[in-house]
C-alpha atoms as a PDB file:
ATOM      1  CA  UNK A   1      83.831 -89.973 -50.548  1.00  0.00           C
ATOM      2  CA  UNK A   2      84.344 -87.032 -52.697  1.00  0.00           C
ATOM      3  CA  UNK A   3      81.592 -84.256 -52.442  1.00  0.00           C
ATOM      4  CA  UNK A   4      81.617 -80.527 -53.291  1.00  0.00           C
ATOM      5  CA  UNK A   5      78.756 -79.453 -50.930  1.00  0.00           C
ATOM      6  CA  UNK A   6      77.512 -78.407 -47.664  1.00  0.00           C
ATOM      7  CA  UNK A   7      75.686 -81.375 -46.604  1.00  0.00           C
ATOM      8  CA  UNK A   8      73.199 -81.416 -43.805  1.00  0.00           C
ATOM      9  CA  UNK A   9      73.669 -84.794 -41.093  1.00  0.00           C
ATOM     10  CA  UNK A  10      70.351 -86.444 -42.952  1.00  0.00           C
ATOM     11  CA  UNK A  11      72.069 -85.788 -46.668  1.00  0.00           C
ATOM     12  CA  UNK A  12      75.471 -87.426 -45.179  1.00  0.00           C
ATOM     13  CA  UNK A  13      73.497 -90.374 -43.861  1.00  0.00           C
ATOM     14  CA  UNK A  14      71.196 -90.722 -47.161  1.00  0.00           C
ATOM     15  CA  UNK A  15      74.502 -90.311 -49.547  1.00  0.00           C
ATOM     16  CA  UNK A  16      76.331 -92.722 -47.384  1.00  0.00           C
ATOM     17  CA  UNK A  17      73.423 -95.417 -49.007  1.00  0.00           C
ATOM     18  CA  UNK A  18      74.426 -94.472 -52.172  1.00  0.00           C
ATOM     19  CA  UNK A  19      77.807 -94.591 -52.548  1.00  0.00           C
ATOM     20  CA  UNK A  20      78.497 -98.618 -52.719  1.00  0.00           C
ATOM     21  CA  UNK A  21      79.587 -99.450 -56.237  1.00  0.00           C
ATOM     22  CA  UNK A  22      77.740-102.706 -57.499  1.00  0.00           C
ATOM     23  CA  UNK A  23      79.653-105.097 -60.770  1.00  0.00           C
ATOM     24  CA  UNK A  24      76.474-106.403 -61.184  1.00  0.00           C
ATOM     25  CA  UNK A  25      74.626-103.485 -62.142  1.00  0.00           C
ATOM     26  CA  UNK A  26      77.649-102.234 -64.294  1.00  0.00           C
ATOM     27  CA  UNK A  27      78.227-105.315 -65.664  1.00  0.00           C
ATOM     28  CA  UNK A  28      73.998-105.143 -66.528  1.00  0.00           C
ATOM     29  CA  UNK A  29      74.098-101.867 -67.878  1.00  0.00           C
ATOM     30  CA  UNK A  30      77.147-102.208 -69.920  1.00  0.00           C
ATOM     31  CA  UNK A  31      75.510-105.736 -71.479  1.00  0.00           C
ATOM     32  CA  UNK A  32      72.323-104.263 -72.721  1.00  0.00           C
ATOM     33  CA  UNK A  33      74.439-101.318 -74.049  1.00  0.00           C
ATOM     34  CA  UNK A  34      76.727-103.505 -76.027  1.00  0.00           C
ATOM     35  CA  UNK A  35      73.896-105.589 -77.221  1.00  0.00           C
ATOM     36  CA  UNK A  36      72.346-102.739 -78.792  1.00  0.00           C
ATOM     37  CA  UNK A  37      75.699-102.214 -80.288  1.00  0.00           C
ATOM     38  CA  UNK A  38      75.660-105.592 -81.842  1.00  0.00           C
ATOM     39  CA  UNK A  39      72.302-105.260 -83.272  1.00  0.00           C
ATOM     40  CA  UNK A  40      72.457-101.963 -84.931  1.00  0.00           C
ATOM     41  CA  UNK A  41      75.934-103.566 -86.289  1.00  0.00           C
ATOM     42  CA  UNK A  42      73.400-106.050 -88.031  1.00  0.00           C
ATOM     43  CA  UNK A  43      71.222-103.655 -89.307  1.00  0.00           C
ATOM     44  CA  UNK A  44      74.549-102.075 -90.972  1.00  0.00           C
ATOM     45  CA  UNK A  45      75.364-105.436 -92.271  1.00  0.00           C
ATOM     46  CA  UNK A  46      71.861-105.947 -93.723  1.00  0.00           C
ATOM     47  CA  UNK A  47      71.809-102.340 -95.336  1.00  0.00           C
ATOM     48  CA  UNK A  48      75.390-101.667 -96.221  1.00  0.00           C
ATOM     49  CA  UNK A  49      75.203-101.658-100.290  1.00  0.00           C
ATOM     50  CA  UNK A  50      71.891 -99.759 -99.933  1.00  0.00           C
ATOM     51  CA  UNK A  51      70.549 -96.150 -99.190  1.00  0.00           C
ATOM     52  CA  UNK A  52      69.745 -96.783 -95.822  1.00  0.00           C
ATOM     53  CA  UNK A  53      73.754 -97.348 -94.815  1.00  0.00           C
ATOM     54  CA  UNK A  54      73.969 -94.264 -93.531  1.00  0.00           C
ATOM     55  CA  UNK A  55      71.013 -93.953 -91.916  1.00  0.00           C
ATOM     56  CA  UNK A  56      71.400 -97.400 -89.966  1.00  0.00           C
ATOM     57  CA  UNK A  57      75.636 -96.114 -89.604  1.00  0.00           C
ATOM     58  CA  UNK A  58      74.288 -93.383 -87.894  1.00  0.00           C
ATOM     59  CA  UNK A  59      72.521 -95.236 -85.401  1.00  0.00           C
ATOM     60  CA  UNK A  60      75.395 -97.847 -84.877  1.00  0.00           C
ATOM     61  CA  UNK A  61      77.499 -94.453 -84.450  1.00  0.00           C
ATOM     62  CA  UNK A  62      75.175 -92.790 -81.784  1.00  0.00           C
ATOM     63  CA  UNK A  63      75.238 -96.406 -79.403  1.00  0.00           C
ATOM     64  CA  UNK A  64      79.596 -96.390 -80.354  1.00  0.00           C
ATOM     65  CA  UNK A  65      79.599 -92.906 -79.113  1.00  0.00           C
ATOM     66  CA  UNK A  66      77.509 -93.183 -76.100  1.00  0.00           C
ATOM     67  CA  UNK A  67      80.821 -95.060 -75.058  1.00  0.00           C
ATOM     68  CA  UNK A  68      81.891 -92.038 -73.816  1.00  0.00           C
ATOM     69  CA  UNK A  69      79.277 -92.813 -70.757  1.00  0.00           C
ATOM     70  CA  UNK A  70      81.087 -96.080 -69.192  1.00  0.00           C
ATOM     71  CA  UNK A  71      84.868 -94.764 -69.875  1.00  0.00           C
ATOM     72  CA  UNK A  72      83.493 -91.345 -67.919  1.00  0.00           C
ATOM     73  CA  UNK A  73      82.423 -93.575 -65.288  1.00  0.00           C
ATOM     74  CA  UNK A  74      85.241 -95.922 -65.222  1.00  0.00           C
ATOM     75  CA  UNK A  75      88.135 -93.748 -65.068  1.00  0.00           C
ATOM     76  CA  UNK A  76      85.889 -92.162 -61.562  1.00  0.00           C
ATOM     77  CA  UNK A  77      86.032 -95.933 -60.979  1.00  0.00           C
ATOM     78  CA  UNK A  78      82.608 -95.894 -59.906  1.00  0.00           C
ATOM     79  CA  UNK A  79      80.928 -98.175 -63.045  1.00  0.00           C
ATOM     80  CA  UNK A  80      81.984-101.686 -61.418  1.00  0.00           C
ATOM     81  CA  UNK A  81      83.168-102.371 -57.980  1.00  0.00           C
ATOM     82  CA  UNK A  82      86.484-103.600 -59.416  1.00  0.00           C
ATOM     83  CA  UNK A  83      89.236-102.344 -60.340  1.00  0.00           C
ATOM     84  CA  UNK A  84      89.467-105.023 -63.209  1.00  0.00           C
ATOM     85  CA  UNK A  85      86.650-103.778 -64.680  1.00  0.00           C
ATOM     86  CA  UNK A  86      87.048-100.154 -64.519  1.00  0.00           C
ATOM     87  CA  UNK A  87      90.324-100.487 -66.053  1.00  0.00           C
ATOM     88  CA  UNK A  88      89.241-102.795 -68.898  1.00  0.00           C
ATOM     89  CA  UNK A  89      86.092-101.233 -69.602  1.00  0.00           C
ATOM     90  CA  UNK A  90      88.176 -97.676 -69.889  1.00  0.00           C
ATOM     91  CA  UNK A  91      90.516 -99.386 -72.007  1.00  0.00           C
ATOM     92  CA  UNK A  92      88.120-100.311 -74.689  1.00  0.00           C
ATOM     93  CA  UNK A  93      85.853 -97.001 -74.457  1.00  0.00           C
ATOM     94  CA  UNK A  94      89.068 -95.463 -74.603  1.00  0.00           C
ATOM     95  CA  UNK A  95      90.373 -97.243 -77.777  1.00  0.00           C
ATOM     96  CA  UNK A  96      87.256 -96.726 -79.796  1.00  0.00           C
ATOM     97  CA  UNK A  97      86.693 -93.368 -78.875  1.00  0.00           C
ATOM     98  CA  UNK A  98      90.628 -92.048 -78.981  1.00  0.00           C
ATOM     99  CA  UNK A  99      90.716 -90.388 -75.595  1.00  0.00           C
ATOM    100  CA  UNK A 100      93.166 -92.481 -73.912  1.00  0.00           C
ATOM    101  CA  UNK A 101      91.917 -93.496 -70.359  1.00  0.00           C
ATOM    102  CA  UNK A 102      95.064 -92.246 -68.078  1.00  0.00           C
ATOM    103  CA  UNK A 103      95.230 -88.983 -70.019  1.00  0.00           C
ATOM    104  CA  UNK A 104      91.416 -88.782 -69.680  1.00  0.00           C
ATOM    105  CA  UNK A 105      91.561 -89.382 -66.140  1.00  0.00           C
ATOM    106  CA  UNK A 106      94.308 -86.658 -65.405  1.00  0.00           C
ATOM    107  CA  UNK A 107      92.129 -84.185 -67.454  1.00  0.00           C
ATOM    108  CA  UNK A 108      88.989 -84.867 -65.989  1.00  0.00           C
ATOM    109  CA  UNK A 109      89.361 -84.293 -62.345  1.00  0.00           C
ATOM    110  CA  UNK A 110      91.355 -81.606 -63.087  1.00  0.00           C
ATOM    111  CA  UNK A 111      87.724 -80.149 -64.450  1.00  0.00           C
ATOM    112  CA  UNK A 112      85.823 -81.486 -61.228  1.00  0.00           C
ATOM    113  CA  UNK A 113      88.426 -79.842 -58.888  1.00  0.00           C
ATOM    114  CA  UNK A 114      88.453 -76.353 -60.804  1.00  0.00           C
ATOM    115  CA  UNK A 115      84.779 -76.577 -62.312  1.00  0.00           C
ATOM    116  CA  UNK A 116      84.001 -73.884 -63.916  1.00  0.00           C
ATOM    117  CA  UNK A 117      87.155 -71.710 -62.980  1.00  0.00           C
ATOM    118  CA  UNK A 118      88.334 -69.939 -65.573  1.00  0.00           C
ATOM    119  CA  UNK A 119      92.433 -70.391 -66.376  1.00  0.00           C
ATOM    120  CA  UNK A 120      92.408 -73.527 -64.232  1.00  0.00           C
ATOM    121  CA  UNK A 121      88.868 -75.752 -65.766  1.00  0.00           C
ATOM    122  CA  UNK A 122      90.991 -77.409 -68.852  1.00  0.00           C
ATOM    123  CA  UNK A 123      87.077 -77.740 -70.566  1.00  0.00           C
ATOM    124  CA  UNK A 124      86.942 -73.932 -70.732  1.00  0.00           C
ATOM    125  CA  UNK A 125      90.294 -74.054 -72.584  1.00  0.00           C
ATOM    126  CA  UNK A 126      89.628 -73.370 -76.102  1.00  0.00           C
ATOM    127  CA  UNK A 127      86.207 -74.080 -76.190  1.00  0.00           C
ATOM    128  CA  UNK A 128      84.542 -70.889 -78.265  1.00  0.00           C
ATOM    129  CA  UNK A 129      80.855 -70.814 -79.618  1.00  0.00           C
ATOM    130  CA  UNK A 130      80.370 -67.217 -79.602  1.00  0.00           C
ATOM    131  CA  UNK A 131      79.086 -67.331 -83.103  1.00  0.00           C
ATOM    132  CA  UNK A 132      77.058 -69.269 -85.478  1.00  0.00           C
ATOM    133  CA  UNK A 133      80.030 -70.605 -87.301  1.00  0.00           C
ATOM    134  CA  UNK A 134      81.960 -71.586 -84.114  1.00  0.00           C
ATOM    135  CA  UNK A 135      79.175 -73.789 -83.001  1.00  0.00           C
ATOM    136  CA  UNK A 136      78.484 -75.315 -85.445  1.00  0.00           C
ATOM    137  CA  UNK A 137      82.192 -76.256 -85.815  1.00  0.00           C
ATOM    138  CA  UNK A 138      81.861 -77.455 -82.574  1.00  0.00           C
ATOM    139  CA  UNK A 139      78.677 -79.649 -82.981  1.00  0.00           C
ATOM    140  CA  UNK A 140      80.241 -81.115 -85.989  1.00  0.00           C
ATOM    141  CA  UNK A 141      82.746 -83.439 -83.910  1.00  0.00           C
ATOM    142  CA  UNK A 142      85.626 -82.480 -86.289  1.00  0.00           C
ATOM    143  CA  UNK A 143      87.682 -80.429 -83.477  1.00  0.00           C
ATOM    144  CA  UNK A 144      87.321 -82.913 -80.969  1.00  0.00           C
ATOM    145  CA  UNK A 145      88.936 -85.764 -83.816  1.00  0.00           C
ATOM    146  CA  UNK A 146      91.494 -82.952 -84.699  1.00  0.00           C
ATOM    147  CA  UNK A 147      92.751 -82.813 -80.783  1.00  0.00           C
ATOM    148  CA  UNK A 148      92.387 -86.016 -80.014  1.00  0.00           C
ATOM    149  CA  UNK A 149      94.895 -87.201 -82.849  1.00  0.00           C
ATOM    150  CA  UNK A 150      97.039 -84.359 -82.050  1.00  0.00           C
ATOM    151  CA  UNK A 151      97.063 -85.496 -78.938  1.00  0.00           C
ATOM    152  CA  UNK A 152      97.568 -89.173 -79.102  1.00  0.00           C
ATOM    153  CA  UNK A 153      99.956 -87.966 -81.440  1.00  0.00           C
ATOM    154  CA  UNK A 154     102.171 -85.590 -79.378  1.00  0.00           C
ATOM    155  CA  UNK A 155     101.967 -87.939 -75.960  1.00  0.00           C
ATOM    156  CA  UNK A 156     103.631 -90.371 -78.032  1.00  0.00           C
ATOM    157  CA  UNK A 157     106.569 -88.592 -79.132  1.00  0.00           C
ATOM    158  CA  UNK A 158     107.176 -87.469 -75.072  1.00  0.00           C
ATOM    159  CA  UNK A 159     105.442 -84.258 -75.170  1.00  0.00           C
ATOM    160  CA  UNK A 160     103.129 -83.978 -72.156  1.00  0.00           C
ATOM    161  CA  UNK A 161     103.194 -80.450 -70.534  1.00  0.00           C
ATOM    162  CA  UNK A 162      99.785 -80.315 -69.462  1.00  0.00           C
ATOM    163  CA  UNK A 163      99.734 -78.678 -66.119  1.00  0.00           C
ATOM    164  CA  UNK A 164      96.832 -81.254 -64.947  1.00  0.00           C
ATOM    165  CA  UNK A 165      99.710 -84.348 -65.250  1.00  0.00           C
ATOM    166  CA  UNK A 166     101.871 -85.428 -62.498  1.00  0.00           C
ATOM    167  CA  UNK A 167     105.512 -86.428 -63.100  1.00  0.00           C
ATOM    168  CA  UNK A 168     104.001 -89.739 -61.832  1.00  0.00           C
ATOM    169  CA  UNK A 169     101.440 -89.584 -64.295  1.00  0.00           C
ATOM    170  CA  UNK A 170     103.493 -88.757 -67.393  1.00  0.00           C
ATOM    171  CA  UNK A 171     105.278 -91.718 -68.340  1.00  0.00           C
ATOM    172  CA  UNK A 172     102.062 -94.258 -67.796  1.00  0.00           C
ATOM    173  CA  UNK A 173     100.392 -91.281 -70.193  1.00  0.00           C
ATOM    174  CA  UNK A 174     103.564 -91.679 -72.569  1.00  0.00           C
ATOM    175  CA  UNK A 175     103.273 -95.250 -72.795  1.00  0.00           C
ATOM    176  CA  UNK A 176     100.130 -95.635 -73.338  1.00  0.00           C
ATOM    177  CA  UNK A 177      99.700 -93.218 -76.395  1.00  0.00           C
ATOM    178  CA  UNK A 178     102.237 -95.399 -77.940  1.00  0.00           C
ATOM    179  CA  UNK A 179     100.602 -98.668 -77.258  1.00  0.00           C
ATOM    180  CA  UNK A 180      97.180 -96.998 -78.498  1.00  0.00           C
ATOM    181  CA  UNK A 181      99.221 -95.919 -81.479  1.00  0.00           C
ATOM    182  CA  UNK A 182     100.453 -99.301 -81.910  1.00  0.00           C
ATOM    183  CA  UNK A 183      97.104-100.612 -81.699  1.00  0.00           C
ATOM    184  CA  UNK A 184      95.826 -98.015 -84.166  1.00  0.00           C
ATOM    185  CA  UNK A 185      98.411 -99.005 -86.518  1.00  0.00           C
ATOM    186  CA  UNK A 186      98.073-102.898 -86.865  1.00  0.00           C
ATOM    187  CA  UNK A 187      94.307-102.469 -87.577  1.00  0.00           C
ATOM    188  CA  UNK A 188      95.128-100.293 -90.174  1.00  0.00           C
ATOM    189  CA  UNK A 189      97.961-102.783 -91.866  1.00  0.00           C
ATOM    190  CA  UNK A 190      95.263-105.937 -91.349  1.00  0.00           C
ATOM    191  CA  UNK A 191      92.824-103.637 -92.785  1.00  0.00           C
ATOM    192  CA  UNK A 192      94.865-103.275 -96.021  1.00  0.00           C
ATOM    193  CA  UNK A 193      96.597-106.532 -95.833  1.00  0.00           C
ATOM    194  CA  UNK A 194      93.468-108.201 -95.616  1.00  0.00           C
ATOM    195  CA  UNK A 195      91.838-105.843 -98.116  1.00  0.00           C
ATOM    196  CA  UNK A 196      88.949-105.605 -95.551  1.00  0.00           C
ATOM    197  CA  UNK A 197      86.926-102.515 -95.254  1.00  0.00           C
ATOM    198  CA  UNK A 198      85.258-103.385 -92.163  1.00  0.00           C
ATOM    199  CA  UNK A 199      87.045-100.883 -89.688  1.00  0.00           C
ATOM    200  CA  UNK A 200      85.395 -98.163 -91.650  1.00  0.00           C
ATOM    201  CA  UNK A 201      81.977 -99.774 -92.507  1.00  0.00           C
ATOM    202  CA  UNK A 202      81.687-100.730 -88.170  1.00  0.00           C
ATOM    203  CA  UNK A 203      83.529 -98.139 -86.510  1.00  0.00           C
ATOM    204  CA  UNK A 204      85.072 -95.324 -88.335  1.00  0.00           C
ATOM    205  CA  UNK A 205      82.256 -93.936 -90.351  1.00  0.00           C
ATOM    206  CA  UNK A 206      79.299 -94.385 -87.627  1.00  0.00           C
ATOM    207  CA  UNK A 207      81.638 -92.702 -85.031  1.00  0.00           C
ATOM    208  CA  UNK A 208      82.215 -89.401 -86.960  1.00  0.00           C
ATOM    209  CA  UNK A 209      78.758 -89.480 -88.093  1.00  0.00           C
ATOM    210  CA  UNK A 210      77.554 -90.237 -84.284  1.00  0.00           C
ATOM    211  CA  UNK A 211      80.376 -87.635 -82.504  1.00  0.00           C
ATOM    212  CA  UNK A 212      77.781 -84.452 -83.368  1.00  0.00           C
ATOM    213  CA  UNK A 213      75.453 -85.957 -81.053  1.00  0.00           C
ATOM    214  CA  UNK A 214      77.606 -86.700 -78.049  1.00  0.00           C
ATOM    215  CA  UNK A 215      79.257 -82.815 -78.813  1.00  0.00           C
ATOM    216  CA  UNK A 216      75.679 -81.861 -78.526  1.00  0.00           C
ATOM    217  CA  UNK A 217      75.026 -83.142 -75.457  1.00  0.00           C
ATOM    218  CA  UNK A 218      78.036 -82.292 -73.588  1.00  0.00           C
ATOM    219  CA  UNK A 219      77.274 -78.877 -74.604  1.00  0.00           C
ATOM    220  CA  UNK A 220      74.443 -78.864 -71.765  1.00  0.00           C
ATOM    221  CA  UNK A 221      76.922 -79.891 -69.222  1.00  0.00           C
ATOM    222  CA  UNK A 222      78.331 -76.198 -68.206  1.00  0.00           C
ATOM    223  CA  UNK A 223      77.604 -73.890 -71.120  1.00  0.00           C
ATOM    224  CA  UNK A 224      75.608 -70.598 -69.777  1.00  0.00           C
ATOM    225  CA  UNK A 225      76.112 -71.832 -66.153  1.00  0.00           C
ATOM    226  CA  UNK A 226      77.707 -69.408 -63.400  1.00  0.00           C
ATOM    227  CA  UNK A 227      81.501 -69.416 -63.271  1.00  0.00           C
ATOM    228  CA  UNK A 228      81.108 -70.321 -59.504  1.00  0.00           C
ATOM    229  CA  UNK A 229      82.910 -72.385 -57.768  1.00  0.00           C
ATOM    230  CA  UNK A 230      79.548 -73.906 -56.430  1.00  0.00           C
ATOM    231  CA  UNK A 231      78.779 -77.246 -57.685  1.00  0.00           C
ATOM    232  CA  UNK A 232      74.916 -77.262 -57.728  1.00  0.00           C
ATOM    233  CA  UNK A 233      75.084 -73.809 -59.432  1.00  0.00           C
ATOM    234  CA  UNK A 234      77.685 -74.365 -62.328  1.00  0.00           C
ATOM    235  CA  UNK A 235      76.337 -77.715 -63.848  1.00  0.00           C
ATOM    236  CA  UNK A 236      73.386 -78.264 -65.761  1.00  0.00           C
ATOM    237  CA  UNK A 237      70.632 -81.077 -64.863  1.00  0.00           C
ATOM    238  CA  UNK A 238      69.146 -81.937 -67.861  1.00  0.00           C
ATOM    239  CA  UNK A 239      65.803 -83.975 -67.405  1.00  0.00           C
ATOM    240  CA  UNK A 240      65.023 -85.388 -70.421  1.00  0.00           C
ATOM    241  CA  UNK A 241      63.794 -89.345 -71.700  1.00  0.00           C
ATOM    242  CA  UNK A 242      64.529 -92.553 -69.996  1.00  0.00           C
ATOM    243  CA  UNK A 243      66.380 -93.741 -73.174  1.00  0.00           C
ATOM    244  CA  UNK A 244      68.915 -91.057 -73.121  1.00  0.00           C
ATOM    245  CA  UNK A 245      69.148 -91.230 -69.485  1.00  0.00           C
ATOM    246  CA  UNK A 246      70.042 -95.341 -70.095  1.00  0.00           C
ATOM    247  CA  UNK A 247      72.882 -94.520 -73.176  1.00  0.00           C
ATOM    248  CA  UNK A 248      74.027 -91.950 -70.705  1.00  0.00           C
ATOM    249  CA  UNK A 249      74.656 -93.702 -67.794  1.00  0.00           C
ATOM    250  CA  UNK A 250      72.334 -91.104 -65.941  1.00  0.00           C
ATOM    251  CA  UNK A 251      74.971 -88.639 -66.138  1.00  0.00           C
ATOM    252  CA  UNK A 252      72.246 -85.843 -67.430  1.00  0.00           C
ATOM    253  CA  UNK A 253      71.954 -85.522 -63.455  1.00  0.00           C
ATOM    254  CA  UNK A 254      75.183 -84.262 -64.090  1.00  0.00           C
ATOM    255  CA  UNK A 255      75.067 -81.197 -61.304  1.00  0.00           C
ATOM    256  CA  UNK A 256      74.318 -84.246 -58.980  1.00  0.00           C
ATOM    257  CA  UNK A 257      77.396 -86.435 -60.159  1.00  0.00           C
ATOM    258  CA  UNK A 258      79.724 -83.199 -59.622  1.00  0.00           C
ATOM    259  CA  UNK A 259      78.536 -81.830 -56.026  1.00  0.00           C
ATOM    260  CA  UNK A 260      79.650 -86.474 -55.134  1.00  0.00           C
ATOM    261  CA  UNK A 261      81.555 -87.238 -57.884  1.00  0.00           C
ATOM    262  CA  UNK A 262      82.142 -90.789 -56.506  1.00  0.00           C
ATOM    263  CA  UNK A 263      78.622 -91.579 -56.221  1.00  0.00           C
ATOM    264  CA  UNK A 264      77.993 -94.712 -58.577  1.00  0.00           C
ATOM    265  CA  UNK A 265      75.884 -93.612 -61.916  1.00  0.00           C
ATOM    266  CA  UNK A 266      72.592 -95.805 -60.771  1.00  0.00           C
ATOM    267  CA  UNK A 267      72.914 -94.111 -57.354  1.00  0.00           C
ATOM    268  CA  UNK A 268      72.407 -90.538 -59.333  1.00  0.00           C
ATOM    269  CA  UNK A 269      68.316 -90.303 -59.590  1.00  0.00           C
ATOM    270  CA  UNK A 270      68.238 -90.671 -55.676  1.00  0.00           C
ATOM    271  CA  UNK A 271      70.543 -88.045 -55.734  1.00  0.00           C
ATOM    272  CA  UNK A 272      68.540 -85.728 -57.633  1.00  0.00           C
ATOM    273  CA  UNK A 273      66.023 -86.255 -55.578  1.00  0.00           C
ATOM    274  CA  UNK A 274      67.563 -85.347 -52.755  1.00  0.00           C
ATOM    275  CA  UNK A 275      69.816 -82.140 -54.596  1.00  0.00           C
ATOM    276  CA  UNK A 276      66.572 -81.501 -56.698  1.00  0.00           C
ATOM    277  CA  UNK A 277      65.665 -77.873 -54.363  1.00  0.00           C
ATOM    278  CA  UNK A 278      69.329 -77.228 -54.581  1.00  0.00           C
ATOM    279  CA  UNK A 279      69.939 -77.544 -58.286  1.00  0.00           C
ATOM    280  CA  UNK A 280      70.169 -73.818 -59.551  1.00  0.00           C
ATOM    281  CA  UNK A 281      69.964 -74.948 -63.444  1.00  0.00           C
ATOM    282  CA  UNK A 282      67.511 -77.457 -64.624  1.00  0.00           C
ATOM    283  CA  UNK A 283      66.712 -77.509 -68.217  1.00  0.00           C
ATOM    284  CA  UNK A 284      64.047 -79.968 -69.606  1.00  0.00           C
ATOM    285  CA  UNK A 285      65.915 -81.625 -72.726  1.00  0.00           C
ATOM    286  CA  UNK A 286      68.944 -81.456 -74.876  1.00  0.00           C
ATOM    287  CA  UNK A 287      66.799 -80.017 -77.575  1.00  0.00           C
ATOM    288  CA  UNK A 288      65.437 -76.938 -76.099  1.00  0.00           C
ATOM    289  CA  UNK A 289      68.839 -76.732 -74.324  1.00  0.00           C
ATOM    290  CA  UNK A 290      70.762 -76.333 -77.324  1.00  0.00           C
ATOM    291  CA  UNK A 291      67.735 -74.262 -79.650  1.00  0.00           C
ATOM    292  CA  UNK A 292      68.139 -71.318 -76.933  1.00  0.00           C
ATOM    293  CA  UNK A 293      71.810 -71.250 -76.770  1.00  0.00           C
ATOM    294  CA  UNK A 294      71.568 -71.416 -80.904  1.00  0.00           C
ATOM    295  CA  UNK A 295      69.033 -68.704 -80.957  1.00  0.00           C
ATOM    296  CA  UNK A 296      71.289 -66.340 -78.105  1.00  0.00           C
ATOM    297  CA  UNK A 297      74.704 -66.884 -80.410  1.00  0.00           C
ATOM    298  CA  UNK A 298      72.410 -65.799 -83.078  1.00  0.00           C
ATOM    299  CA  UNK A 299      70.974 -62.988 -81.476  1.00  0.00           C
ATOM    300  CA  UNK A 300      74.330 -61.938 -80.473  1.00  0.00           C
ATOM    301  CA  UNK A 301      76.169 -62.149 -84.104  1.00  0.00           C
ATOM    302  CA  UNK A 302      72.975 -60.223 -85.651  1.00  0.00           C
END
């Protein structure tokens, strides 16, 4: 069990309810998620010589991009009980997304073990939205595809110098950039060799027009929270709609899922209820979350 807080005896004992990991609620949660998937993909079908393509590819984009949710929970290995399943799960996610699973894993514990730590969180590397045109940048989604090719592209030729990979880390991160790569590469030749533009009707146009959304959530995550090294101080709780919540995975109790990282994502609104006192930052929505930081950059450039 991996937790970042003083705990009193009754917290241990209530947390030690929560922590068993369930495949059938993964596999549940990950079913009604994909099945929105497949409808919205039908609504793109329906609309796709009309106006309303981009609308509906928008909304096919948002449900791709939510993605994101499972292959965060599956590389903590805490979405299924097996080890199958986390691995498969984080392979897909992984694929559609380009954030390689191993990589992602190496990178994002490094965050949870130096949260908010400046020179040692890699999420504080680089990331700059001190004005207007930075953030939006940012919101856009295009960084985050620039890096991630980079990336993907750089692992692949041997490069890994990250400080957050082990020596026993970097080969399995080497080899699977190249398989990814691979993988990236034969859709693109049976794209063309079938003359088939369904890779960019399904998948590549919804996800870059769906990636501002996820980018604006995440933004609520740490942004304007104390660099502390204090778990229930320096992440966000966002409380905000039972639909976002579900596309999510729950991880808007996100100051929760850092102080017991391994807790299980439908074992996180007990925890806020029990962390709920504790919480230092507790925004209500995404929306007003993101309209006051807009309207402090702006203050600040003006």
């Amino acid at each position: 069990m991996d937790e970042f807080v003083k705990l009193s005896e009754d917290e241990h004992r209530i947390l030690k309810e929560l922590y068993p990991r369930s495949d059938v609620r993964g596999l549940m949660h990950l079913a009604c998620h994909l099945l929105l998937i497949a409808t919205a993909s039908m609504v793109v079908y329906r609309c796709v010589d009309s106006a309303l393509y981009l609308p509906a590819a928008f909304v096919l984009g948002v449900l791709v991009i939510s993605l994101f949710a499972p292959l965060h929970e599956t590389i903590h290995r805490t979405a299924f009980r097996s080890r199958y399943l986390n691995t498969a799960v984080a392979a897909l996610g992984g694929f559609l997304l380009l954030l390689p699973p191993r990589w992602f894993r190496a990178f994002h514990l490094h965050h949870h073990r130096y949260t908010q730590i400046e020179d040692r969180d890699p999420e504080l590397a680089g990331k700059n939205i001190a004005t207007p045109g930075q953030y939006l940048a940012h919101v856009s989604g295009l960084p985050y595809w620039r890096d991630a090719v980079v990336t993907l592209l750089r692992h692949a030729w041997g490069q890994v110098d990250a400080p957050y990979i082990s020596r026993r880390t970097t080969l399995p991160v080497i080899r699977e950039a190249r398989a990814y790569l691979l993988a990236y590469l034969l859709v693109a030749v049976l794209s063309v060799g079938l003359q088939s533009t369904a890779v960019l009707t399904y998948w590549l146009i919804p996800v870059l027009l769906g990636q501002p959304v996820l980018r604006f959530y995440l933004l609520a995550e740490h942004t304007g929270c104390p660099l502390v090294p204090d778990m229930l101080r320096n992440s966000r709780t966002t409380l905000t709609s039972t639909v976002v919540r579900f596309l999510a995975w729950n991880m808007p109790y996100h100051a929760e899922h850092h102080a017991c990282m391994a807790l299980p994502f439908h074992a996180l609104p007990k925890a806020h209820a029990l962390f709920r006192h504790r919480i230092q930052t507790l925004t209500p929505g995404y929306f007003g979350f993101n309209r006051r930081l807009a309207h402090d950059i702006l203050k600040r450039a003006w």
